[in-house]
C-alpha atoms as a PDB file:
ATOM      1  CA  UNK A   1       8.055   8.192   0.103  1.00  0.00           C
ATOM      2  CA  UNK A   2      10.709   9.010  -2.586  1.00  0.00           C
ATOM      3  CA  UNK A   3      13.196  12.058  -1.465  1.00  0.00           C
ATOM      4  CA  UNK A   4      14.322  14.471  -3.327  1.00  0.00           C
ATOM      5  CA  UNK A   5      16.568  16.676  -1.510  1.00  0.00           C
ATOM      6  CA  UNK A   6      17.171  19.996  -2.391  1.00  0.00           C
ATOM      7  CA  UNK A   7      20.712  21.394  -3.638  1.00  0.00           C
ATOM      8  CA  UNK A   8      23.151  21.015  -1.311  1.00  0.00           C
ATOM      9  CA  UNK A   9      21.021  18.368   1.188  1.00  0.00           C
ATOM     10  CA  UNK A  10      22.762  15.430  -0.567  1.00  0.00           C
ATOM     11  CA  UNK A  11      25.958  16.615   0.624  1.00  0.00           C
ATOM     12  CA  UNK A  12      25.142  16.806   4.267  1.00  0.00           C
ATOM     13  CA  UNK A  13      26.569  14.669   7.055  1.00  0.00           C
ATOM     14  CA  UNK A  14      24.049  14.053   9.787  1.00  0.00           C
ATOM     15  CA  UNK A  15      25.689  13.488  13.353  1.00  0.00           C
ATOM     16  CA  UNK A  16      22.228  13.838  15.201  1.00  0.00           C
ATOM     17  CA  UNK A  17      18.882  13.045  15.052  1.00  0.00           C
ATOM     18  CA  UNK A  18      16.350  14.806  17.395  1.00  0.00           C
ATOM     19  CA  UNK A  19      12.615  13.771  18.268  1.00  0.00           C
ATOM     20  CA  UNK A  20       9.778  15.616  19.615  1.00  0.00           C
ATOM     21  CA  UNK A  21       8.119  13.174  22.153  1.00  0.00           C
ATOM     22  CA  UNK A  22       3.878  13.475  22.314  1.00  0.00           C
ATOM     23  CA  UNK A  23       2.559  11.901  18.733  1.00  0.00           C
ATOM     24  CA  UNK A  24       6.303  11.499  17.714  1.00  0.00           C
ATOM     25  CA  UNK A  25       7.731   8.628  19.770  1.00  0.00           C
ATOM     26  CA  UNK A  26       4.503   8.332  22.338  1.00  0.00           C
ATOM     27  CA  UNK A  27       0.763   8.376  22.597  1.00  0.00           C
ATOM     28  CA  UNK A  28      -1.915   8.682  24.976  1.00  0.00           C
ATOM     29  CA  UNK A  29      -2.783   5.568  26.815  1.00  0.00           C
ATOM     30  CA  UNK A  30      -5.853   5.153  26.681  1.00  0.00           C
ATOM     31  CA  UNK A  31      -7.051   2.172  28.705  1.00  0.00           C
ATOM     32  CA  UNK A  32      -4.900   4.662  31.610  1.00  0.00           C
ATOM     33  CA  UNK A  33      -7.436   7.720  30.751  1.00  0.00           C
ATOM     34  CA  UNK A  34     -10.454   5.185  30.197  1.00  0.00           C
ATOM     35  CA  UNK A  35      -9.528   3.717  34.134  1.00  0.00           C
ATOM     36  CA  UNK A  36      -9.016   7.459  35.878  1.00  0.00           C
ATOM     37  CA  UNK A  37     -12.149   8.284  34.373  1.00  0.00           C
ATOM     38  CA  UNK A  38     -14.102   5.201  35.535  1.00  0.00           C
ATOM     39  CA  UNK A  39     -12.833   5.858  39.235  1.00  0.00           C
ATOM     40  CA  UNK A  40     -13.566   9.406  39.147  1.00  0.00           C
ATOM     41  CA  UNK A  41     -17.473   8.457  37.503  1.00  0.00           C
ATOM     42  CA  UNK A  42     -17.541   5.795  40.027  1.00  0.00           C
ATOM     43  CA  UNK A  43     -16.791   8.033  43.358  1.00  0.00           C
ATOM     44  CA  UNK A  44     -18.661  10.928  42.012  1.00  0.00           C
ATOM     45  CA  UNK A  45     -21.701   9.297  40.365  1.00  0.00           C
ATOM     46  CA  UNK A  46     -21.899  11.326  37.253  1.00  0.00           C
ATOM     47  CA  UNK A  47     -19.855  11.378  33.701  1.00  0.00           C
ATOM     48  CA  UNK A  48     -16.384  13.150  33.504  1.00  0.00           C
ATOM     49  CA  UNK A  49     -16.064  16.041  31.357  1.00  0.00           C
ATOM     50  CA  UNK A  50     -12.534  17.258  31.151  1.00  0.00           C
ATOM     51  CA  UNK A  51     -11.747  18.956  28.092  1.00  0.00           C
ATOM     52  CA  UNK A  52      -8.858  21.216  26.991  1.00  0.00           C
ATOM     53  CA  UNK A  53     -10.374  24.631  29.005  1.00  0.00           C
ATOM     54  CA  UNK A  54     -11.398  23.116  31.882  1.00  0.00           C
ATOM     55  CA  UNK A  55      -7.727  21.385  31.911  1.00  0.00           C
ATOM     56  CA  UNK A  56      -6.359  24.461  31.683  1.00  0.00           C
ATOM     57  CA  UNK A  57      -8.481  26.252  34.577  1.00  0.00           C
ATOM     58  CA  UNK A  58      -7.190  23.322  36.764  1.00  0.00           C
ATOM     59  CA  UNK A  59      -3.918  23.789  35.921  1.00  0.00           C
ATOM     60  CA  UNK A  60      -4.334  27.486  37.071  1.00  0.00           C
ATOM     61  CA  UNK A  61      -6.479  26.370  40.420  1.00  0.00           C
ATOM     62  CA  UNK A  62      -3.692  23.636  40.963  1.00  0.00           C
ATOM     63  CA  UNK A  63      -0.956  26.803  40.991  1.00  0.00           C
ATOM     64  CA  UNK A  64       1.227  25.510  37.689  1.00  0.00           C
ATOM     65  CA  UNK A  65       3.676  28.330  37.694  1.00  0.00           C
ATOM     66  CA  UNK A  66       3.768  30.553  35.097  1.00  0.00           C
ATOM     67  CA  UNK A  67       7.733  29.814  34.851  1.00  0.00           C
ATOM     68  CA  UNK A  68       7.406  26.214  34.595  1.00  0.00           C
ATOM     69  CA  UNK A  69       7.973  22.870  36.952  1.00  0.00           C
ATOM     70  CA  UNK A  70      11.930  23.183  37.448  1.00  0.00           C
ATOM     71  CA  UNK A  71      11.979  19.583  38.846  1.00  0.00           C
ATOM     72  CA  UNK A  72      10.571  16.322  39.191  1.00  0.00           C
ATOM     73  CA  UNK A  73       9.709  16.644  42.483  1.00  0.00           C
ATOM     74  CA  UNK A  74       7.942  19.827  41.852  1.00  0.00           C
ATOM     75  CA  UNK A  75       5.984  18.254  39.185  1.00  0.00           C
ATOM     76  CA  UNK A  76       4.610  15.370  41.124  1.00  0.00           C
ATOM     77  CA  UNK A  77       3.122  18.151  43.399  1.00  0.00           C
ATOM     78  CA  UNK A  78       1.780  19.725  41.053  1.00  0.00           C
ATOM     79  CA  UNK A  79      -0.132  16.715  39.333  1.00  0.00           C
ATOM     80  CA  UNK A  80      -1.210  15.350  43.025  1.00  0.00           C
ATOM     81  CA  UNK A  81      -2.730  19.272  43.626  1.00  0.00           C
ATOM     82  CA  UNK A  82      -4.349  18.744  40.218  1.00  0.00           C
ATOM     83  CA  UNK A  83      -6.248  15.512  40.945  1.00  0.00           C
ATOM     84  CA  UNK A  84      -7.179  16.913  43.988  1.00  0.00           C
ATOM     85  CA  UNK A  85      -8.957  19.979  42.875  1.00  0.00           C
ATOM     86  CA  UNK A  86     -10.294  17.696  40.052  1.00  0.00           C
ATOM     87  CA  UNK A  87     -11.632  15.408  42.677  1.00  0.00           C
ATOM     88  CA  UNK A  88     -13.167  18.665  44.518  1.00  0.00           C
ATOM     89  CA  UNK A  89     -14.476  19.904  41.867  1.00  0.00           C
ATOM     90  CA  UNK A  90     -16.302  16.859  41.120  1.00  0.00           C
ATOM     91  CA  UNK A  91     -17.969  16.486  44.425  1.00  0.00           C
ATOM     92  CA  UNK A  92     -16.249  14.022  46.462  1.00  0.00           C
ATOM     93  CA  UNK A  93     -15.889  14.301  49.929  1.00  0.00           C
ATOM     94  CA  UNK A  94     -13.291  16.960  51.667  1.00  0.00           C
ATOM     95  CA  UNK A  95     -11.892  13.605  54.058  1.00  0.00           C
ATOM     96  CA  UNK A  96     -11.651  11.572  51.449  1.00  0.00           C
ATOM     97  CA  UNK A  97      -9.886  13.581  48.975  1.00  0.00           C
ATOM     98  CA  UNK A  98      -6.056  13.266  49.549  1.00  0.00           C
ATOM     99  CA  UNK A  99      -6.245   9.511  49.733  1.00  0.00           C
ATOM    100  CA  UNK A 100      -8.362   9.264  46.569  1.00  0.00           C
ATOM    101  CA  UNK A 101      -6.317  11.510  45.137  1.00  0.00           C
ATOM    102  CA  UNK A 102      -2.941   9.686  45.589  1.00  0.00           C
ATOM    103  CA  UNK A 103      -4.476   6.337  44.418  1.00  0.00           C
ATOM    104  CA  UNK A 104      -5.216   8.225  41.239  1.00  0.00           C
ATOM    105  CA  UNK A 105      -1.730   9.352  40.949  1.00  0.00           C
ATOM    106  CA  UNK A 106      -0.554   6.239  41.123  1.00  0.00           C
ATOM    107  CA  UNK A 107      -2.428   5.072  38.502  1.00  0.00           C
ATOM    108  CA  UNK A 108      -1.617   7.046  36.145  1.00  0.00           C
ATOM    109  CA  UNK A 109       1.877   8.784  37.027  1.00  0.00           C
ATOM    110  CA  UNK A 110       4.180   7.419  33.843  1.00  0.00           C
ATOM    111  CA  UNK A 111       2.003   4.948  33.016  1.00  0.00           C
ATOM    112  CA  UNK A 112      -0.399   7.531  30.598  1.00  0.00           C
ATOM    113  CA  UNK A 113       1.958   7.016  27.562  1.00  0.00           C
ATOM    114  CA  UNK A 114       2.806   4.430  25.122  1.00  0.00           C
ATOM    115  CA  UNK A 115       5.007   3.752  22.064  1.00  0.00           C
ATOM    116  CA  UNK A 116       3.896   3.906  18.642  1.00  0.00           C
ATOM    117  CA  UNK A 117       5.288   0.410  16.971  1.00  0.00           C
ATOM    118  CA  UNK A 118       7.671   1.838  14.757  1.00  0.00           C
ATOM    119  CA  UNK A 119       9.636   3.810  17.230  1.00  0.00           C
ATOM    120  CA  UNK A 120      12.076   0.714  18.595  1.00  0.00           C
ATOM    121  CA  UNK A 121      13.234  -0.764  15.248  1.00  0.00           C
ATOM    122  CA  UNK A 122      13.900   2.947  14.224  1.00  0.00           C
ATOM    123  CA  UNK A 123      16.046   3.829  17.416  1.00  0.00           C
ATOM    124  CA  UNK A 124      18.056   0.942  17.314  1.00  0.00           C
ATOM    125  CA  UNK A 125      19.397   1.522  13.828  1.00  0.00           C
ATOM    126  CA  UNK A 126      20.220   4.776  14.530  1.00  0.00           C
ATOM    127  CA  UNK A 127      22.024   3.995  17.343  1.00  0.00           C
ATOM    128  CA  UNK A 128      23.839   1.343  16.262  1.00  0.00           C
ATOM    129  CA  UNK A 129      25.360   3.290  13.508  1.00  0.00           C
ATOM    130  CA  UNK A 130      26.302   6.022  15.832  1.00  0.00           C
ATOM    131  CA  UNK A 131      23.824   9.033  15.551  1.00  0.00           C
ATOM    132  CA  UNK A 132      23.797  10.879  18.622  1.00  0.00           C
ATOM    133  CA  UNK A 133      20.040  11.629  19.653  1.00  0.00           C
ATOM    134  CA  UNK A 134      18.103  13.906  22.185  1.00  0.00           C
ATOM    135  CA  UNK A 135      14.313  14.772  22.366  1.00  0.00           C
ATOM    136  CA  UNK A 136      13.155  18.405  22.350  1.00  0.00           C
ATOM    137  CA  UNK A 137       9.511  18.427  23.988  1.00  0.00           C
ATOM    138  CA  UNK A 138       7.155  21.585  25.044  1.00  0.00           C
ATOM    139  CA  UNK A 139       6.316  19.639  28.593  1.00  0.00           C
ATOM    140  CA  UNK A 140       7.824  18.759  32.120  1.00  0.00           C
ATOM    141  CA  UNK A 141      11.106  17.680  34.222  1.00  0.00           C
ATOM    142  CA  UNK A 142       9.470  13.854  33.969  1.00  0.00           C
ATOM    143  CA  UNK A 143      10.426  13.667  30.139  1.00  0.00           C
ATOM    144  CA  UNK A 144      13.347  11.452  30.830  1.00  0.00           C
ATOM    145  CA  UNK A 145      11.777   9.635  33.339  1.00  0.00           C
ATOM    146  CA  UNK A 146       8.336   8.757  30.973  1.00  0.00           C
ATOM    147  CA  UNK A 147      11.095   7.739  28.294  1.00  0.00           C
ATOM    148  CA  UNK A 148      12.815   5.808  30.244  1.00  0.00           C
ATOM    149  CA  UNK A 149       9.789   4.165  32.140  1.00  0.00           C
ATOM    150  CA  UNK A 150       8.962   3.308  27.975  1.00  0.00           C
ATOM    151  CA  UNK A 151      12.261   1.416  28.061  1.00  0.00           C
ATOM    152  CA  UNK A 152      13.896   3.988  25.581  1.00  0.00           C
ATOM    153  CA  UNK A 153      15.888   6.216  27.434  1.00  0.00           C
ATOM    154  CA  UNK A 154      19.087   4.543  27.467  1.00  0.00           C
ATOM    155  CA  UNK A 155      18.985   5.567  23.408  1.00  0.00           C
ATOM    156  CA  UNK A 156      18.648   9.392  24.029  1.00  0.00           C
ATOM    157  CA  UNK A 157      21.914  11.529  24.821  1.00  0.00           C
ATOM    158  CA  UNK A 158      20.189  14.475  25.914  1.00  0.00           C
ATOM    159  CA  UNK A 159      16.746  15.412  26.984  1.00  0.00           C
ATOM    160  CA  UNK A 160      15.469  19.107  26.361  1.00  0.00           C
ATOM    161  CA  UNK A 161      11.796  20.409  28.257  1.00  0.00           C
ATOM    162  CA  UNK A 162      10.305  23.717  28.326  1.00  0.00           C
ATOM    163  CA  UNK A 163       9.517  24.218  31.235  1.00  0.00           C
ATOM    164  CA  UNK A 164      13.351  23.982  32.139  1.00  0.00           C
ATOM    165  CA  UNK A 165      14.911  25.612  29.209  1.00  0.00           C
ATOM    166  CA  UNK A 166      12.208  28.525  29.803  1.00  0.00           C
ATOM    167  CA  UNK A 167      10.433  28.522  26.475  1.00  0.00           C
ATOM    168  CA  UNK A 168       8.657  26.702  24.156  1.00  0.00           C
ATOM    169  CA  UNK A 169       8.941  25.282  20.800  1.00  0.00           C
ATOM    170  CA  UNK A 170       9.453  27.233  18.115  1.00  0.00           C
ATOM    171  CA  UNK A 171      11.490  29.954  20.059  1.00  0.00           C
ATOM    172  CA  UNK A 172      15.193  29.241  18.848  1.00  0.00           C
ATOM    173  CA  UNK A 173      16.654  28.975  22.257  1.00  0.00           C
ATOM    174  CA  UNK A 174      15.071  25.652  23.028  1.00  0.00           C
ATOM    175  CA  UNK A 175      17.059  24.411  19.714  1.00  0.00           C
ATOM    176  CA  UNK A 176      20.100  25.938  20.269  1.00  0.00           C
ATOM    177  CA  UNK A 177      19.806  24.308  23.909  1.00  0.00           C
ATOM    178  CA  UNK A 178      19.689  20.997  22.443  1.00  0.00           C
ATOM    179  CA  UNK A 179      22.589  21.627  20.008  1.00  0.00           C
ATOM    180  CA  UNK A 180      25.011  23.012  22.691  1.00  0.00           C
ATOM    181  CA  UNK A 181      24.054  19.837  24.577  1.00  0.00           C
ATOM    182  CA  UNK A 182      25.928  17.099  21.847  1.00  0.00           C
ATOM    183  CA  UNK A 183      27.850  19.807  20.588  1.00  0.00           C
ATOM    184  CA  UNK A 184      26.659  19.473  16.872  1.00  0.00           C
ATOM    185  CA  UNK A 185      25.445  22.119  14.469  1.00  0.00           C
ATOM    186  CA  UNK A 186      21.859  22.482  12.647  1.00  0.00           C
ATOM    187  CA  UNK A 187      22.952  21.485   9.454  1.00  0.00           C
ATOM    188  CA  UNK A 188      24.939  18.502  10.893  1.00  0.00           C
ATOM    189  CA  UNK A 189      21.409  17.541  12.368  1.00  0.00           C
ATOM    190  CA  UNK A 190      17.783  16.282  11.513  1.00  0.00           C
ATOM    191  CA  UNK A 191      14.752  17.659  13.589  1.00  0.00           C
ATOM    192  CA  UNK A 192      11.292  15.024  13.340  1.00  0.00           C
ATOM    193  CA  UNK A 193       7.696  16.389  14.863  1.00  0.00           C
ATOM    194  CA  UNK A 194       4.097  15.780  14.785  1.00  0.00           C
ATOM    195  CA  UNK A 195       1.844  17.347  11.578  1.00  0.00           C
ATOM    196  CA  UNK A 196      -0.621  19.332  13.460  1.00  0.00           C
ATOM    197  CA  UNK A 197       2.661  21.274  15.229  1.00  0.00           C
ATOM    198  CA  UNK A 198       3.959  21.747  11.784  1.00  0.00           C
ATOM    199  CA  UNK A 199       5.417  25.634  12.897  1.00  0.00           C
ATOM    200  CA  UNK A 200       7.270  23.679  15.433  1.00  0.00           C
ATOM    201  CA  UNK A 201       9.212  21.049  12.339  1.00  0.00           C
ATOM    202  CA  UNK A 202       9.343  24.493  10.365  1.00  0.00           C
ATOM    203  CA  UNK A 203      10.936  26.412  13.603  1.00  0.00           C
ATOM    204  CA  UNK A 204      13.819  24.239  13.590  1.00  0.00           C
ATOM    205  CA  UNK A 205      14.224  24.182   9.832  1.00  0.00           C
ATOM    206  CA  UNK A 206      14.688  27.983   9.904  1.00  0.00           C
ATOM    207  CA  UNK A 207      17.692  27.603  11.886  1.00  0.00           C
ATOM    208  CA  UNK A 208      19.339  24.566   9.364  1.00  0.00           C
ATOM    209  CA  UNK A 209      17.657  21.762  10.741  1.00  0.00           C
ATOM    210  CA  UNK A 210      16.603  19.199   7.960  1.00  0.00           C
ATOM    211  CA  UNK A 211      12.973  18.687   9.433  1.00  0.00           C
ATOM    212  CA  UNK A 212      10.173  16.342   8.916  1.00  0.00           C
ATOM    213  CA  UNK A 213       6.579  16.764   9.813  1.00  0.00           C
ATOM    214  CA  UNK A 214       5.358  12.916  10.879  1.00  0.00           C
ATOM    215  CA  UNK A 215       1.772  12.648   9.579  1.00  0.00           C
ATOM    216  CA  UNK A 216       0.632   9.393  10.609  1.00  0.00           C
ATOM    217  CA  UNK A 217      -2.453   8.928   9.601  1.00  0.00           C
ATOM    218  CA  UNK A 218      -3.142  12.373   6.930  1.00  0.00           C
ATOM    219  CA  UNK A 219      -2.213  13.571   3.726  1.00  0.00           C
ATOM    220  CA  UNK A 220       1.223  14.105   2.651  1.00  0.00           C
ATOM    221  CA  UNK A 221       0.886  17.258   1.183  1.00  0.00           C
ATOM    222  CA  UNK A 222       4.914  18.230   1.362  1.00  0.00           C
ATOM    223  CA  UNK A 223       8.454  16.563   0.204  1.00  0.00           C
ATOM    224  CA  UNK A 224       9.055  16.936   4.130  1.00  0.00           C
ATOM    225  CA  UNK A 225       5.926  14.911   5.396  1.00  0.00           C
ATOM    226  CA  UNK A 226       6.159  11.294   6.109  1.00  0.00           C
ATOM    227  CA  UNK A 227       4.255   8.991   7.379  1.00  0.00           C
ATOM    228  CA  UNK A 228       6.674   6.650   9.855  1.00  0.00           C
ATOM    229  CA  UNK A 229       9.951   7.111  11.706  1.00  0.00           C
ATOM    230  CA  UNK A 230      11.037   4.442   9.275  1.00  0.00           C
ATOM    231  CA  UNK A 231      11.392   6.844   6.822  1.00  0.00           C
ATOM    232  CA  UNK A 232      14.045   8.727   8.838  1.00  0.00           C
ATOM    233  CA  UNK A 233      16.268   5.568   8.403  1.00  0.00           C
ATOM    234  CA  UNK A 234      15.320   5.639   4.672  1.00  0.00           C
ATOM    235  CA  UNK A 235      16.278   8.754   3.816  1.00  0.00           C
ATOM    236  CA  UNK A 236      20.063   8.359   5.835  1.00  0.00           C
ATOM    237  CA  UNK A 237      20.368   4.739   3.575  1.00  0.00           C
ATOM    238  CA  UNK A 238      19.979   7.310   0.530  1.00  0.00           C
ATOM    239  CA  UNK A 239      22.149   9.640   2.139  1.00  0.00           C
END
């Protein structure tokens, strides 16, 4: 894609580049979902159905607080209380449920994400020519952990959550958070998220960010929208 950048873009120096994580930098795994499922179907003898309400009633049965997982820890109790209801909920035996549980867990605890192929070459420009980068993400305490588990962390200088800051994206505190952190400005910085949370691109644009919407695989319908991360390093070359 061709930039034009409006008046007074051109004359910008960027110092920092931040990322959203889910459909920015990662994806679902699926051959991870695709085995849970299969041991799940296999103990229970019928087909999974887990879709986005009944996720969110387990999350509520499973006692996710309503202000957030503050740590790790608490987070790994929370998802091994999830699988457990799940489990429950799908029939399986009350004395066999916290071992089948935990072998779940283990299956799938950091292992549910991958990176998309563009995300390494991209990373290691911008770190070798000295951006400073973070990730803002609406999730839990485990973002640096799933990051690093990815082999990227070591390229991120700050990692911003949600459920720790206290709100989620595009509220302007979980921005500003971010910005205090490497002690750069919003117009010193550039803000990259997935199309189908455009408000959340535009939420950090409102404050000075220069934002991008990454559409991956849909129309470009604005002179914001790109396609790959590669485009990030594109537009600094033009810079």
């Amino acid at each position: 894609m061709q930039f034009r950048p409006c008046q007074g873009d051109d004359m910008k120096e960027y110092k920092a580049i931040f990322f959203d994580r889910d459909n920015t930098l990662t994806h679902a795994k699926e051959e991870t979902k695709l085995l849970r499922n299969q041991l799940i179907e296999k103990w229970s003898g019928r087909k999974l159905e887990l879709d986005y309400y009944r996720t969110m009633d387990l999350f509520k049965k499973s006692g996710y607080p309503q202000s957030g997982l503050k740590t790790v820890d608490e987070e790994v109790q929370f998802w091994k209380r999830y699988y457990k209801q799940l489990l429950k909920d799908e029939g399986i035996e009350e004395d066999k449920l916290d071992e089948k549980s935990e072998l779940i867990f283990s299956k799938v605890w950091l292992k549910d994400r991958e990176l998309f192929p563009d995300v390494l070459d991209v990373l290691e420009y911008l770190k070798n020519n000295n951006y400073k980068m973070g990730v803002i993400s609406d999730t839990s305490p485990s973002l640096e952990l799933t990051l690093t588990s990815l082999g990227i962390g070591r390229y991120f200088d700050c990692f911003i959550c949600s459920d720790i800051v206290g709100v989620m994206k595009p509220d302007p505190k979980i921005y500003k958070t971010a910005l205090d952190t490497l002690g750069v400005k919003a117009e010193e910085s550039i803000y990259v998220d997935d199309y189908d949370y455009d408000k959340e691109a535009d939420g950090a644009r409102k404050l000075g960010f220069t934002s991008f919407h990454l559409c991956r695989n849909g129309e470009l319908k604005d002179k914001w929208d790109i396609k790959s991360l590669s485009e990030i390093v594109d537009f600094l070359k033009d810079k």
